[in-house]
N, C-alpha and C. Protein backbone atom coordinates (compact mmCIF):
# COMPACT_ATOMS: atom_id res chain seq x y z
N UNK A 1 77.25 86.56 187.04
CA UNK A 1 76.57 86.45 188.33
C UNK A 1 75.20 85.80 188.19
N UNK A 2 74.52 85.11 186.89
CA UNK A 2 73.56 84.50 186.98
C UNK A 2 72.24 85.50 186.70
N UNK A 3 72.89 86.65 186.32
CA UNK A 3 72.03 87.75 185.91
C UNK A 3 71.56 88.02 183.98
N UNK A 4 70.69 89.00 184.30
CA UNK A 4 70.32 89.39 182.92
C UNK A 4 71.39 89.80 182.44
N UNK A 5 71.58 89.33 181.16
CA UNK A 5 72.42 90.36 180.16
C UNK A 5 72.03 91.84 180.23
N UNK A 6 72.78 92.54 180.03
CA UNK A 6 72.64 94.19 179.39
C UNK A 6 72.70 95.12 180.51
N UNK A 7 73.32 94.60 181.76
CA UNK A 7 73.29 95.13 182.96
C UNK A 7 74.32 94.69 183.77
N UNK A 8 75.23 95.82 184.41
CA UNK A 8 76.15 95.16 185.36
C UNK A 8 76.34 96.41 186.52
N UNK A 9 77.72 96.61 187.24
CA UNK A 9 77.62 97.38 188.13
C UNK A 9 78.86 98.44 188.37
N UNK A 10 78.65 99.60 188.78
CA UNK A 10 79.99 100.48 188.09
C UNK A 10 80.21 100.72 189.84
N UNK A 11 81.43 100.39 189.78
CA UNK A 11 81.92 100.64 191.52
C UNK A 11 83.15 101.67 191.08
N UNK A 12 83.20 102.88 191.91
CA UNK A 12 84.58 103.83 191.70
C UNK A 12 84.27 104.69 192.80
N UNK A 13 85.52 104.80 192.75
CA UNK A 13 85.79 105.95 194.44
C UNK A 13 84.56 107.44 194.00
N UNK A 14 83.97 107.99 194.66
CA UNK A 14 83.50 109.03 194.60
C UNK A 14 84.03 110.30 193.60
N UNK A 15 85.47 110.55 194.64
CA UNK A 15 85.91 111.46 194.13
C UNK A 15 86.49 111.59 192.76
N UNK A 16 86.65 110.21 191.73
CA UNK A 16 86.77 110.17 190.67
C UNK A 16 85.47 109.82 189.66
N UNK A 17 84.63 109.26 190.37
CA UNK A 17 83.05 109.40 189.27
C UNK A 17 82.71 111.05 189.26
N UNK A 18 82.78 111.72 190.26
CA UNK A 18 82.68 113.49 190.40
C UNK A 18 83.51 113.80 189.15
N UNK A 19 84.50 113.74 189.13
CA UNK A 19 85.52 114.41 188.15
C UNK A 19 85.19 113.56 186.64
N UNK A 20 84.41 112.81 186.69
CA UNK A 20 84.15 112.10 184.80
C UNK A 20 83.16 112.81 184.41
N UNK A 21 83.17 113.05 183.00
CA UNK A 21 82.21 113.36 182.60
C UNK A 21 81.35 112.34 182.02
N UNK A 22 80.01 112.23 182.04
CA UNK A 22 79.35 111.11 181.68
C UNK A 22 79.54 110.54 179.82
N UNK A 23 79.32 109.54 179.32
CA UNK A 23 79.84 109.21 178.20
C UNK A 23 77.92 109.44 177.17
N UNK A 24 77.15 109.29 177.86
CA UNK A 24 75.95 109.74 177.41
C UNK A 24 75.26 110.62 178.14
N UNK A 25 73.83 110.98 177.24
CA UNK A 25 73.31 112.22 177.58
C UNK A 25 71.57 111.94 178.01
N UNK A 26 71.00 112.60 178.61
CA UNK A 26 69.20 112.30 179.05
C UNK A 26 68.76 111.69 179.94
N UNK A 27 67.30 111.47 180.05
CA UNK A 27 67.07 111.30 181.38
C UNK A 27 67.00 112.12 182.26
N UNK A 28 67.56 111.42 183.57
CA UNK A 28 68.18 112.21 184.82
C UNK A 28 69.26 112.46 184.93
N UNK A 29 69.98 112.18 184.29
CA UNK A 29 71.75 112.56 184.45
C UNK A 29 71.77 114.25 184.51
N UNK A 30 71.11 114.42 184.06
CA UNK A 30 71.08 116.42 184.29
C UNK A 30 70.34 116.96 185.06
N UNK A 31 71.04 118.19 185.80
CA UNK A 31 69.80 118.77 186.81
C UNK A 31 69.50 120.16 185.79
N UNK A 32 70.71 120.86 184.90
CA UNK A 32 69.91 122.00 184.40
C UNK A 32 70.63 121.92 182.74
N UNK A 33 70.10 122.68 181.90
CA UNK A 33 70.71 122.69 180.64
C UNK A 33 70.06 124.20 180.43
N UNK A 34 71.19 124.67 179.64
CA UNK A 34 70.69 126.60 179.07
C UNK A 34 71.91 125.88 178.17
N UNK A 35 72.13 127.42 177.24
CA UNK A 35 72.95 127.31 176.09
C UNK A 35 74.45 127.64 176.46
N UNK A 36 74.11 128.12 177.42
CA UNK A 36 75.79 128.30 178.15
C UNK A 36 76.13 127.09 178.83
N UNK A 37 75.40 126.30 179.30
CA UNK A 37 75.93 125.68 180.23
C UNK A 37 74.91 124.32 180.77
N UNK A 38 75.71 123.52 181.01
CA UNK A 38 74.55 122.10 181.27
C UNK A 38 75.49 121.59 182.83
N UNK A 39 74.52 121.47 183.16
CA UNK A 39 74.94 120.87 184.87
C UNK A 39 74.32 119.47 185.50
N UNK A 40 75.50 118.59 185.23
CA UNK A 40 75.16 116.98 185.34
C UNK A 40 74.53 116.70 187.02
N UNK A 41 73.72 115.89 187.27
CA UNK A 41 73.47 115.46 188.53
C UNK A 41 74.09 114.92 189.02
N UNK A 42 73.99 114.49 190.45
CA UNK A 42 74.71 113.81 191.06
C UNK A 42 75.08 112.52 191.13
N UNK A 43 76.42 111.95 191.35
CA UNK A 43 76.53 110.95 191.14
C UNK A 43 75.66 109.74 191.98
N UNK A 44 74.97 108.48 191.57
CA UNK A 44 75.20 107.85 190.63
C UNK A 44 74.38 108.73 189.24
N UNK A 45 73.93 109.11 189.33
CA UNK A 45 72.27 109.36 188.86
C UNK A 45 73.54 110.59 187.37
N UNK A 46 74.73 110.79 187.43
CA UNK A 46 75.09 111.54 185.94
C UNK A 46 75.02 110.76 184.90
N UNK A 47 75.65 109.24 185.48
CA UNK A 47 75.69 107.99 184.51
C UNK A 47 74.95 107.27 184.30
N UNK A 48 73.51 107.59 184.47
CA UNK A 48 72.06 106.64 184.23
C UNK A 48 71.43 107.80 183.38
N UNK A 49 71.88 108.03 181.74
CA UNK A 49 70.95 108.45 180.89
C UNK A 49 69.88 107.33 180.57
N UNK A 50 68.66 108.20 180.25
CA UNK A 50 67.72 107.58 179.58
C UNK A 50 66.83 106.29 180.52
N UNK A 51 66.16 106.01 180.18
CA UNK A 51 65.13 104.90 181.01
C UNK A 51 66.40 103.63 181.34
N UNK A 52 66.20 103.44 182.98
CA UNK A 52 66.94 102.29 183.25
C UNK A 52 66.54 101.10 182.62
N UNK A 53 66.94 100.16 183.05
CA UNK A 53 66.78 98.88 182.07
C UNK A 53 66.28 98.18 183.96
N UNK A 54 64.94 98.51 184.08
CA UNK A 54 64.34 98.05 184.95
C UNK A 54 64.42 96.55 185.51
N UNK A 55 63.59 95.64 184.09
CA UNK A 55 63.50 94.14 184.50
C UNK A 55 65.12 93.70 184.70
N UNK A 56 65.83 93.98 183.77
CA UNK A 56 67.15 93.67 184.07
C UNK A 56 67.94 94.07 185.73
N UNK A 57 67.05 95.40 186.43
CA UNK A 57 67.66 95.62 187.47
C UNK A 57 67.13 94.47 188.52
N UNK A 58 66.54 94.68 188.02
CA UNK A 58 65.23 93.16 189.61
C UNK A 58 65.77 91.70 189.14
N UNK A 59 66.08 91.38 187.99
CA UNK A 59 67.07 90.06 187.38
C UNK A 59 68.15 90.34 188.40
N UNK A 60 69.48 91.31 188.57
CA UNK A 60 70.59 91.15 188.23
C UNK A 60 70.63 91.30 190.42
N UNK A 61 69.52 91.87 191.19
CA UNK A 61 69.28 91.94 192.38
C UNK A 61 68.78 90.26 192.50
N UNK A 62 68.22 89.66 191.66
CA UNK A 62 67.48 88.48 192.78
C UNK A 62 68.78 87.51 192.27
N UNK A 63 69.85 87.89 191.05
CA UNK A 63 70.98 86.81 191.25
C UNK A 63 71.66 87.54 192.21
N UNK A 64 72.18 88.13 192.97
CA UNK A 64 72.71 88.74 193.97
C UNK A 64 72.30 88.15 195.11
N UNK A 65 70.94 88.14 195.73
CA UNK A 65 70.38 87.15 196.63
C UNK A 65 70.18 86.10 196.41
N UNK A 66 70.22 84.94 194.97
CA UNK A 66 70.72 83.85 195.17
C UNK A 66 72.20 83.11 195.28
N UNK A 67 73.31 83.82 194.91
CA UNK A 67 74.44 83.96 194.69
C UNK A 67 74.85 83.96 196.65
N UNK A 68 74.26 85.20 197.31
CA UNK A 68 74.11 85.46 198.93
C UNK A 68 73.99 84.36 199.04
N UNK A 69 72.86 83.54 199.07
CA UNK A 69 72.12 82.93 200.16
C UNK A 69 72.99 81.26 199.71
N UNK A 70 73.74 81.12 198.44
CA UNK A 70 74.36 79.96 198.64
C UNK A 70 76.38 80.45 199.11
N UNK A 71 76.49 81.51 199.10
CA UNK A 71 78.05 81.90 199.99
C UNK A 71 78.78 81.87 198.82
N UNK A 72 79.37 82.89 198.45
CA UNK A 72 80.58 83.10 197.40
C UNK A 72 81.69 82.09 197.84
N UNK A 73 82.12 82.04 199.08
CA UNK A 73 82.99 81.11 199.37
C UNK A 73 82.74 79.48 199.20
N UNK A 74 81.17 78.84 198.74
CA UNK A 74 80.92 78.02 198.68
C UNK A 74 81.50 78.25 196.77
N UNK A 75 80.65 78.85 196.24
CA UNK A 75 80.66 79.41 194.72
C UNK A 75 82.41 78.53 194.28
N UNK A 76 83.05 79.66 195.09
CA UNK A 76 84.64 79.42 194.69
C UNK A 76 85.10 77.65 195.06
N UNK A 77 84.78 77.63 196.45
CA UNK A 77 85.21 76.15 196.59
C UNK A 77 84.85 75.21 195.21
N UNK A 78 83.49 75.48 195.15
CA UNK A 78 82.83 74.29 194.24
C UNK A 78 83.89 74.53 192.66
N UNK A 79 83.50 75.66 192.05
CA UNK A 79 84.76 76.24 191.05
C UNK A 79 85.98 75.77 191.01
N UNK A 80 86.57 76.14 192.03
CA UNK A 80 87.88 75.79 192.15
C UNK A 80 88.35 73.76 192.33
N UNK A 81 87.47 73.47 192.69
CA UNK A 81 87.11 71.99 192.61
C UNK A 81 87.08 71.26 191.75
N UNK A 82 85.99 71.49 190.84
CA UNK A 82 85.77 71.46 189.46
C UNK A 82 87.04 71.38 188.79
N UNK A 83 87.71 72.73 188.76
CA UNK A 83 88.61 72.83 187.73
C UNK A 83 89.93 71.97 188.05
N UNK A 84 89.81 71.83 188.99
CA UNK A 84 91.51 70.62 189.94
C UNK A 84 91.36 69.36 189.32
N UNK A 85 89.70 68.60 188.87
CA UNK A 85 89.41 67.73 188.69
C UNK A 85 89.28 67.55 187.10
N UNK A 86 88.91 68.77 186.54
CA UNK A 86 89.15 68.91 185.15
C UNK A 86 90.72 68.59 184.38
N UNK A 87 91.50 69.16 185.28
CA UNK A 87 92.91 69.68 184.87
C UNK A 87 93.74 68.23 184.86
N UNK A 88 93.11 67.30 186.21
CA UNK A 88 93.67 65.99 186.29
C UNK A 88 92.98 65.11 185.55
N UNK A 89 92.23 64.97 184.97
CA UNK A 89 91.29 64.30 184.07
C UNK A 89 92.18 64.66 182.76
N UNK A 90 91.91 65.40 182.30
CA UNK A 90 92.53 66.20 181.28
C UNK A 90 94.33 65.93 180.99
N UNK A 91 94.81 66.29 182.18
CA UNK A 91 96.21 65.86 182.00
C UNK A 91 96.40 63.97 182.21
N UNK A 92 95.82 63.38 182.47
CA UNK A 92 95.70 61.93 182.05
C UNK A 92 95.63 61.16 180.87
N UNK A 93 95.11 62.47 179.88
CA UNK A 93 94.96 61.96 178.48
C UNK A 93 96.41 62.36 177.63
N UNK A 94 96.77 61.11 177.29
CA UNK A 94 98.23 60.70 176.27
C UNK A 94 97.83 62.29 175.27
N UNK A 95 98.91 63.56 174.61
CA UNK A 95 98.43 63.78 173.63
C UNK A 95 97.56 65.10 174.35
N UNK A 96 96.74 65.29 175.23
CA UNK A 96 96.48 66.64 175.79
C UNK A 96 97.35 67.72 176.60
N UNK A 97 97.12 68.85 176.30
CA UNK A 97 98.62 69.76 177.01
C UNK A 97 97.36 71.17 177.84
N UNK A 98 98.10 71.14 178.84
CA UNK A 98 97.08 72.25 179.62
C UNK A 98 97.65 73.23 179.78
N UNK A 99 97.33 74.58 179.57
CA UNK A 99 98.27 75.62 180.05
C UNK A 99 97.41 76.34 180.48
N UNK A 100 98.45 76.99 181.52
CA UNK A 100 98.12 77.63 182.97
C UNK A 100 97.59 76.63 183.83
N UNK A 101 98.38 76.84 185.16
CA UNK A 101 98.50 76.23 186.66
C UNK A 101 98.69 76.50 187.42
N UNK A 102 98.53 78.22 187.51
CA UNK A 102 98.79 79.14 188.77
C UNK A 102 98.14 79.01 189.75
N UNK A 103 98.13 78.70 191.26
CA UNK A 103 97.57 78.73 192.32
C UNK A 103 96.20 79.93 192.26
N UNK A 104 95.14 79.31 192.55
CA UNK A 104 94.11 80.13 192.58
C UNK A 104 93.79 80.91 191.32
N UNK A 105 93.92 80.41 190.38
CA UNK A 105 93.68 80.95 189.04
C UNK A 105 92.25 80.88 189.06
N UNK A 106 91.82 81.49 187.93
CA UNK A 106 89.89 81.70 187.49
C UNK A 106 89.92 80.09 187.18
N UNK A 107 88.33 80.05 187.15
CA UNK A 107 87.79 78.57 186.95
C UNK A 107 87.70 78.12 185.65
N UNK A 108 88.78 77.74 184.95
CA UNK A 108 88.99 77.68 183.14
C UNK A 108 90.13 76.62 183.28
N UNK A 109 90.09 75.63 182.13
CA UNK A 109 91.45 74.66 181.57
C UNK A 109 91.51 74.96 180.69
N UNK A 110 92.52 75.46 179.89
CA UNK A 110 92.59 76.06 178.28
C UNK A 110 93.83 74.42 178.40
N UNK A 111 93.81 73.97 176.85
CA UNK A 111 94.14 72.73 176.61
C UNK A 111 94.07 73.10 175.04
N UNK A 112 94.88 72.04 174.50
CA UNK A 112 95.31 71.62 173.07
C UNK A 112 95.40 70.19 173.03
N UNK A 113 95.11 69.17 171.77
CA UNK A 113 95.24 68.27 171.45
C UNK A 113 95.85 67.82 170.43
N UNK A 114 96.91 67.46 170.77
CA UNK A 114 98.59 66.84 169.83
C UNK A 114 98.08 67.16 168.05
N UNK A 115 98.48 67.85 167.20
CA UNK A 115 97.87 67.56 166.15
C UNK A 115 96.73 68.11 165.81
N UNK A 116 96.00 68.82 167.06
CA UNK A 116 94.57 68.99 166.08
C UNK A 116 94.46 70.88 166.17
N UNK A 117 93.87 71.27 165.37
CA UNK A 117 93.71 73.10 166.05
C UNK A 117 92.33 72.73 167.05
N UNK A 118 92.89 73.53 167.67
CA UNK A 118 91.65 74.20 168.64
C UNK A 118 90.41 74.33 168.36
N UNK A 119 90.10 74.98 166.82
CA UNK A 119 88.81 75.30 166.53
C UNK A 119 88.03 74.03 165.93
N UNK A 120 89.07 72.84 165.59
CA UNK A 120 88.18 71.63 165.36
C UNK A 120 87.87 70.77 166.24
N UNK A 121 88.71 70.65 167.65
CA UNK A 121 88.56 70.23 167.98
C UNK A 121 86.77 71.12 169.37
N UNK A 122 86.89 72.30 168.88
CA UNK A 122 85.93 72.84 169.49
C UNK A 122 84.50 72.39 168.71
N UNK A 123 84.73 72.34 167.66
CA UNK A 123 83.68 71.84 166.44
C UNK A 123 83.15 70.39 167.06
N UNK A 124 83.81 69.61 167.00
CA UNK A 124 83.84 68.27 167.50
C UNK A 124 82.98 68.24 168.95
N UNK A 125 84.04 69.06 170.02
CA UNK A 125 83.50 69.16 171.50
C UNK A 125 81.49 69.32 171.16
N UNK A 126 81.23 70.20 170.56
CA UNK A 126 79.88 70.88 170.41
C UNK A 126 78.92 70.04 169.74
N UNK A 127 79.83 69.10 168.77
CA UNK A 127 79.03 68.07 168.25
C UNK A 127 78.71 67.17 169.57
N UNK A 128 79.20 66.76 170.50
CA UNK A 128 79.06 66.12 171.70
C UNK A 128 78.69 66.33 172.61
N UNK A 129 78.56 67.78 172.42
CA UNK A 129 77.07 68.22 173.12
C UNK A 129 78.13 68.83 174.50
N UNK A 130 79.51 69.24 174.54
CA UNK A 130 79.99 70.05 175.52
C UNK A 130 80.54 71.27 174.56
N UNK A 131 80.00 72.43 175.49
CA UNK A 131 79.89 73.54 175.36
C UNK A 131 81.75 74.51 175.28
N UNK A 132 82.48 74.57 174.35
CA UNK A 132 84.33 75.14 175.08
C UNK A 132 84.27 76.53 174.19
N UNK A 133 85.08 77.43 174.56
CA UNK A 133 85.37 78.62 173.74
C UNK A 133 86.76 77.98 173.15
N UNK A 134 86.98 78.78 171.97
CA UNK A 134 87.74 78.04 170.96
C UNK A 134 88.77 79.67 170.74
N UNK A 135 89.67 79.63 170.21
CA UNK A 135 90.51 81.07 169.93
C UNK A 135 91.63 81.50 170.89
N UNK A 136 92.26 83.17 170.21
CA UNK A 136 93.28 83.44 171.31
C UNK A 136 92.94 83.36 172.44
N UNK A 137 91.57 83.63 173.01
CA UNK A 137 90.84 84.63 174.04
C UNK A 137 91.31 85.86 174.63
N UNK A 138 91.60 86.59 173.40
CA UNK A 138 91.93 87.72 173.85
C UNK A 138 93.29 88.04 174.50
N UNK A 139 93.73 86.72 174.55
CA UNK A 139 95.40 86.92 174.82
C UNK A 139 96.38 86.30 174.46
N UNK A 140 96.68 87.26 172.97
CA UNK A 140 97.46 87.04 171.82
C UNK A 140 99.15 86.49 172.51
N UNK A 141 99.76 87.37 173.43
CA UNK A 141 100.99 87.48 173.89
C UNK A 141 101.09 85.91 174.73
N UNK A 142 100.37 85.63 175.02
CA UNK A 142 100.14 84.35 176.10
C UNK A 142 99.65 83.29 175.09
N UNK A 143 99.36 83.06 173.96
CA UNK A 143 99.90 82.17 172.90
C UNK A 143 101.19 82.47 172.07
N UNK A 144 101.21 83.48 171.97
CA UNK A 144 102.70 83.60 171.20
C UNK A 144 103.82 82.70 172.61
N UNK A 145 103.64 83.13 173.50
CA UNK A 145 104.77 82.74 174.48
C UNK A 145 104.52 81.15 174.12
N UNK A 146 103.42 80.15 173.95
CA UNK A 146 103.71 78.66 174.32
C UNK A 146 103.37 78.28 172.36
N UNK A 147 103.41 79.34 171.12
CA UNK A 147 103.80 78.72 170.43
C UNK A 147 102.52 78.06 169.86
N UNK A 148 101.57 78.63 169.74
CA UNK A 148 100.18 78.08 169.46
C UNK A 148 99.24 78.88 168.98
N UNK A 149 98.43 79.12 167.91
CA UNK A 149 97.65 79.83 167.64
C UNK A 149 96.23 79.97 168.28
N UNK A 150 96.40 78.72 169.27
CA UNK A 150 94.87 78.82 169.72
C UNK A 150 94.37 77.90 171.26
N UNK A 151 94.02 78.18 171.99
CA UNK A 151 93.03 76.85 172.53
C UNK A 151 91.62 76.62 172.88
N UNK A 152 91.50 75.55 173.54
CA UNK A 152 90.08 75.16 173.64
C UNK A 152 90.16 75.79 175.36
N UNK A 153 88.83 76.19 175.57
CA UNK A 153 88.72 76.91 177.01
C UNK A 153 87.16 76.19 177.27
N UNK A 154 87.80 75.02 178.85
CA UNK A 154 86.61 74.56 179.09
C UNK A 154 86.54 75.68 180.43
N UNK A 155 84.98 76.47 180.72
CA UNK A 155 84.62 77.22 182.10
C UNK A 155 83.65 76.34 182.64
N UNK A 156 84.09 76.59 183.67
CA UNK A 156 83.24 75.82 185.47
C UNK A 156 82.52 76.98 186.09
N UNK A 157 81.63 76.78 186.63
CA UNK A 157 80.43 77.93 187.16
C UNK A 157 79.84 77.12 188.51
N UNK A 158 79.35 77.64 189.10
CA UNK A 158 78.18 76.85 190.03
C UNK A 158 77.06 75.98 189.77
N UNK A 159 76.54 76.22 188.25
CA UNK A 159 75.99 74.93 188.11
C UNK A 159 76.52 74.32 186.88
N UNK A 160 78.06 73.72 186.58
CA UNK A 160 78.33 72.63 186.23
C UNK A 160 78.77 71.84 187.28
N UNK A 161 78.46 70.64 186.89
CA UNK A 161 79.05 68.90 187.74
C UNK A 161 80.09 68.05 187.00
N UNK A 162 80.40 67.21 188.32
CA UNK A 162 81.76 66.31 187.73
C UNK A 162 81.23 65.68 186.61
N UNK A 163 79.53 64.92 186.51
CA UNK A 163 79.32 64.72 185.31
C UNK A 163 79.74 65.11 183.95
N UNK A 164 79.77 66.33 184.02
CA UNK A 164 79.64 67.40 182.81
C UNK A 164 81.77 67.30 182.38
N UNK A 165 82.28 66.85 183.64
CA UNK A 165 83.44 67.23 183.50
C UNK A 165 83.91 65.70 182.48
N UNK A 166 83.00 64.72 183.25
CA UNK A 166 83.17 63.49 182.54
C UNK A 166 82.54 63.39 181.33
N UNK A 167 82.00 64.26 180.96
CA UNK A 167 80.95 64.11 179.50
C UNK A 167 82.01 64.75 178.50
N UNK A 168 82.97 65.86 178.85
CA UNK A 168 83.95 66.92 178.30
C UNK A 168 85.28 65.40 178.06
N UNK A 169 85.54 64.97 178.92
CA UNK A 169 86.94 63.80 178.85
C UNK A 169 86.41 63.17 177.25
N UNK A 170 85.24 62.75 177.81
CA UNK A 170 84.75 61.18 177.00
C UNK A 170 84.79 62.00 175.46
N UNK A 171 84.40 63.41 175.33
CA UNK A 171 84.54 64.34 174.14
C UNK A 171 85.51 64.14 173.55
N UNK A 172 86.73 64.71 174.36
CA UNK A 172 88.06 65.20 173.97
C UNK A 172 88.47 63.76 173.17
N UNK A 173 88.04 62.55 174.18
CA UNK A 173 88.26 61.07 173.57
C UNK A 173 88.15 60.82 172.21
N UNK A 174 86.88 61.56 171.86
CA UNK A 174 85.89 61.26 170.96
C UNK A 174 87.04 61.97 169.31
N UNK A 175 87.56 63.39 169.91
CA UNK A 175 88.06 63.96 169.30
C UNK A 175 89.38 63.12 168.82
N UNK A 176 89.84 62.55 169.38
CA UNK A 176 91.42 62.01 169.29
C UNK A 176 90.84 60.71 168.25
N UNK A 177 89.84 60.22 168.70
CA UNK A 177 89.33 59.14 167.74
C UNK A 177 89.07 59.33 166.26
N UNK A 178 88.37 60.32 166.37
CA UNK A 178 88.17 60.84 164.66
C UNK A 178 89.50 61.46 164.41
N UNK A 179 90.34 61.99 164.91
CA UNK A 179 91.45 61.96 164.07
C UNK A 179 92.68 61.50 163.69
N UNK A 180 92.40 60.13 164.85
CA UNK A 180 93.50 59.07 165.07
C UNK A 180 93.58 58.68 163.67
């Protein structure tokens, strides 16, 4: 969300934050402690041991009101844009393979290049000054299914541009060249 690290936001029905017990201890999360017995405060305030992480709260509020004031629905359009234009760029190149193409999917092209692993060609990307995550990503079963140990994962946000999308092509180019 354009926020500080080390801070995010815990949304759950009432009646199941009541019934958890908190995973840490101090602070305000307690209203009493004796040796028999310790009695957590109320929710939110069981799951905020110890000093909040203040500057991070006023960070992670003013990306919230800039995030507002330009429309999540703008956010997604632009995202979802991006990545339509990535995917066709991308699938133009002889030798690149894209997987996943589900309608309304997250803003990501995971891609492979004929011949090369993933992690060199991520090596390469970075030498060129575009930024890709390289690996399973965490979903081992969804490479086993297409037969690949790995791909390159380019992400789109609100502030990347088609530039950036054209700086990533001219990369991938770059990549096929050194190992042509």
């Amino acid at each position: 969300m354009c926020g500080p690290t080390g801070i995010g936001i815990l949304y759950g029905k009432a009646s199941w934050l009541e019934k958890m017990q908190p995973y840490e201890g101090g602070g305000d999360m307690i209203l009493s402690v004796s040796f028999e017995k310790t009695t957590y405060n109320t929710i939110p305030y069981k799951f905020e041991a110890g000093t909040p992480p203040i500057a991070a709260a006023i960070g992670l509020g003013a990306a919230v009101d800039y995030l507002e004031s330009i429309g999540m629905d703008a956010v997604t359009a632009h995202e979802h844009s991006l990545t339509a234009q990535a995917t066709e760029a991308l699938s133009d190149i002889d030798g690149v393979r894209i997987y996943g193409g589900a309608p309304g999917k997250a803003a990501v092209v995971s891609f492979n290049i004929e011949g090369i692993h993933a992690h060199d060609v991520g090596t390469i990307l970075n030498d060129e000054g575009v930024a890709v995550r390289t690996g399973h990503h965490c979903a081992q079963p969804v490479m086993q299914r297409f037969g690949v140990p790995a791909t390159a994962r380019a992400s789109f946000y609100l502030y990347n541009t088609v530039e950036e999308i054209d700086q990533l092509v001219a990369a991938v180019r770059r990549v096929q060249q050194i190992f042509g």
